[in-house]
Protein backbone atom coordinates (compact mmCIF):
# COMPACT_ATOMS: atom_id res chain seq x y z
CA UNK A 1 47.43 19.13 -53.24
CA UNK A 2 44.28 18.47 -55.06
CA UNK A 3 41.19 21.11 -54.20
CA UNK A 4 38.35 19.47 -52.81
CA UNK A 5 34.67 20.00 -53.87
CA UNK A 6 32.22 21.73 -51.61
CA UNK A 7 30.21 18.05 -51.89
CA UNK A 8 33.35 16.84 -50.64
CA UNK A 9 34.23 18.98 -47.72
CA UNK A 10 30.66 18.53 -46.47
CA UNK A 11 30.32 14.90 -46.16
CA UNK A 12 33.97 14.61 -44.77
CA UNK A 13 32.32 17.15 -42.22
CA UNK A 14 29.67 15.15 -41.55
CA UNK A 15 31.38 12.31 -40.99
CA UNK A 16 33.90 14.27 -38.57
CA UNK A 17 30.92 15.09 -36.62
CA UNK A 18 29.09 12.05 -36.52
CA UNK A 19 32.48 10.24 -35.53
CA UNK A 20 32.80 12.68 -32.94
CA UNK A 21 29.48 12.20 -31.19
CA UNK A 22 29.47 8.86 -31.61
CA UNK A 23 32.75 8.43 -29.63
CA UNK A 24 31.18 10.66 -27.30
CA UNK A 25 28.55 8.66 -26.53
CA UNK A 26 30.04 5.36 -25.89
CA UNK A 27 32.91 6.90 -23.40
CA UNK A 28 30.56 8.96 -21.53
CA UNK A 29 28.71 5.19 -21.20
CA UNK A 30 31.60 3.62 -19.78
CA UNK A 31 31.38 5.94 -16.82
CA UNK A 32 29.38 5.20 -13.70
CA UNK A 33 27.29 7.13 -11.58
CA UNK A 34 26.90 7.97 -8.32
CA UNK A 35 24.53 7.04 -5.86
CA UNK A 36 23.41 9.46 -3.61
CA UNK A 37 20.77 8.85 -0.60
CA UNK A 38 18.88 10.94 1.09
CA UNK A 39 17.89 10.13 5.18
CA UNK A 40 14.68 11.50 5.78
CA UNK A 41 14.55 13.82 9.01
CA UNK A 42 12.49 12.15 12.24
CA UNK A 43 9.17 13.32 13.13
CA UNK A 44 9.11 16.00 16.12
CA UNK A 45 7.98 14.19 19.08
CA UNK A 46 5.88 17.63 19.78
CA UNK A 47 3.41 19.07 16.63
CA UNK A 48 4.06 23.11 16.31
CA UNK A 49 1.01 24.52 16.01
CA UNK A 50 2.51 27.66 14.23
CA UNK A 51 5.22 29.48 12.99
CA UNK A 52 3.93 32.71 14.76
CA UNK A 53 5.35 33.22 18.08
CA UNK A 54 1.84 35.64 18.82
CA UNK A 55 -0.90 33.27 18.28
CA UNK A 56 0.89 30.97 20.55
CA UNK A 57 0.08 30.58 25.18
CA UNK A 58 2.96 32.29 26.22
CA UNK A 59 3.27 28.85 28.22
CA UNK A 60 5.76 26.74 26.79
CA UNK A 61 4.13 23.48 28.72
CA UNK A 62 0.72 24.70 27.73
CA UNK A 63 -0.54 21.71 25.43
CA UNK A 64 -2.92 24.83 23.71
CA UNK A 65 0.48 25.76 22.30
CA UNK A 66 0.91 22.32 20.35
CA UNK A 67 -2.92 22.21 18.85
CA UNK A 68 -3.52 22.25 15.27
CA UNK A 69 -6.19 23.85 14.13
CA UNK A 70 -7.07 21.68 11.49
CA UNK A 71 -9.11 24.30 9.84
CA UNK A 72 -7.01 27.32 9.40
CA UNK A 73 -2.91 25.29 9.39
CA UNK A 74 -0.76 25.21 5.99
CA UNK A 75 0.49 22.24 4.68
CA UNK A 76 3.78 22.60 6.78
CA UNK A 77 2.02 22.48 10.18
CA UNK A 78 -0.20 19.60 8.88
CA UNK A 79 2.89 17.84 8.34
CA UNK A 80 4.15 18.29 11.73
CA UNK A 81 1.16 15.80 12.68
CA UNK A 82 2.12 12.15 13.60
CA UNK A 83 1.56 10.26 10.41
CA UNK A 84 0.52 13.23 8.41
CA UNK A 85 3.08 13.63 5.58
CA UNK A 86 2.77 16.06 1.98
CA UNK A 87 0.11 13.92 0.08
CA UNK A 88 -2.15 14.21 3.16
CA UNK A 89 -1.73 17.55 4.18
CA UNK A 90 -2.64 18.29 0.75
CA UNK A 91 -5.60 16.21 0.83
CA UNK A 92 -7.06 18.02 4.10
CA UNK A 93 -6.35 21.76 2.57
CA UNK A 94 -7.94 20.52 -0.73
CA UNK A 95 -11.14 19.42 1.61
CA UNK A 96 -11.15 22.41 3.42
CA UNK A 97 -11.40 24.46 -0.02
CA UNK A 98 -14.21 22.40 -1.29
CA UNK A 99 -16.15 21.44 1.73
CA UNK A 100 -15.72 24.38 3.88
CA UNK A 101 -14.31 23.92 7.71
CA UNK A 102 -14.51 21.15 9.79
CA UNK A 103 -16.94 20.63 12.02
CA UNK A 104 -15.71 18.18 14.46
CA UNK A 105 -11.95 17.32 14.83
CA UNK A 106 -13.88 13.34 13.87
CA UNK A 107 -14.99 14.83 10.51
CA UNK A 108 -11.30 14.42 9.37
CA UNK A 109 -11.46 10.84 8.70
CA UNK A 110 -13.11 12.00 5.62
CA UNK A 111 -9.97 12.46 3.77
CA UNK A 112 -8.93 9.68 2.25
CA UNK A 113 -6.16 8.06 3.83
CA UNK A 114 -7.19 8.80 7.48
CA UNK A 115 -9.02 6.54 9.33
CA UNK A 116 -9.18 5.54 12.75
CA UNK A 117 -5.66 4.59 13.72
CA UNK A 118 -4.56 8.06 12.28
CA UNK A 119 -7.50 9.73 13.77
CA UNK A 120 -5.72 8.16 17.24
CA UNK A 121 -2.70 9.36 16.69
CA UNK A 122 -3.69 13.06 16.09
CA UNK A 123 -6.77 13.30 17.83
CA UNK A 124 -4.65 15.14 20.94
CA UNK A 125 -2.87 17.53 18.66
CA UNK A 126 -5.73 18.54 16.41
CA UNK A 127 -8.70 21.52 16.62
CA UNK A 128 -11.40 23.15 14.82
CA UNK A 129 -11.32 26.38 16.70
């Protein structure tokens, strides 16, 4: 059997490897993918005002207990607003860091996004104090 040259043995490598890939490529392109949804979870009827069971009335019909203090609530709590999803919550902290606190719960149609229908929606669930 005839000896091959190291020029030899490394383009037959090559071309080993680039058929390789190649028929790689075109069977994993033959396969199809899966589709996967995702159901997004319905609002609380009920805003929670916080995680902590000690800053909450000890009343669980208290409406004090559902406020949002608009002022000092993370993102999450924001969220728990009617119509208040990520992108706004993170528009009101992001106002709150450059603007300093509310004044009024009305000084929240501000933020971009909310305006009067929103304002509405949360005006019974919101605080500045």
């Amino acid at each position: 059997m005839k000896k091959l040259t190291k020029l030899q043995f490394i383009v037959i490598l090559v071309a080993q490897i680039s058929v390789g890939f190649t028929t790689g490529y075109f069977i994993g392109r033959q396969t199809t993918a899966e589709v996967v949804t995702v159901e997004k979870l319905p609002m609380p009827t009920a805003p929670l005002a916080s995680a902590d069971p000690l800053s909450q009335n000890s009343a669980p019909d208290d409406t004090a207990s559902l406020m949002v203090n608009i002022n000092t609530a993370t993102a999450l709590e924001l969220t728990q607003l009617p119509g208040v999803g990520e992108v706004l919550a993170g528009r009101i902290i992001e106002y709150r860091q450059t603007n300093g606190a509310f004044l009024t719960i009305y000084d929240i149609t501000d933020i971009a996004g909310i305006g009067e229908k929103t304002l509405e929606e949360i005006e019974a669930f919101i605080t500045v104090s």
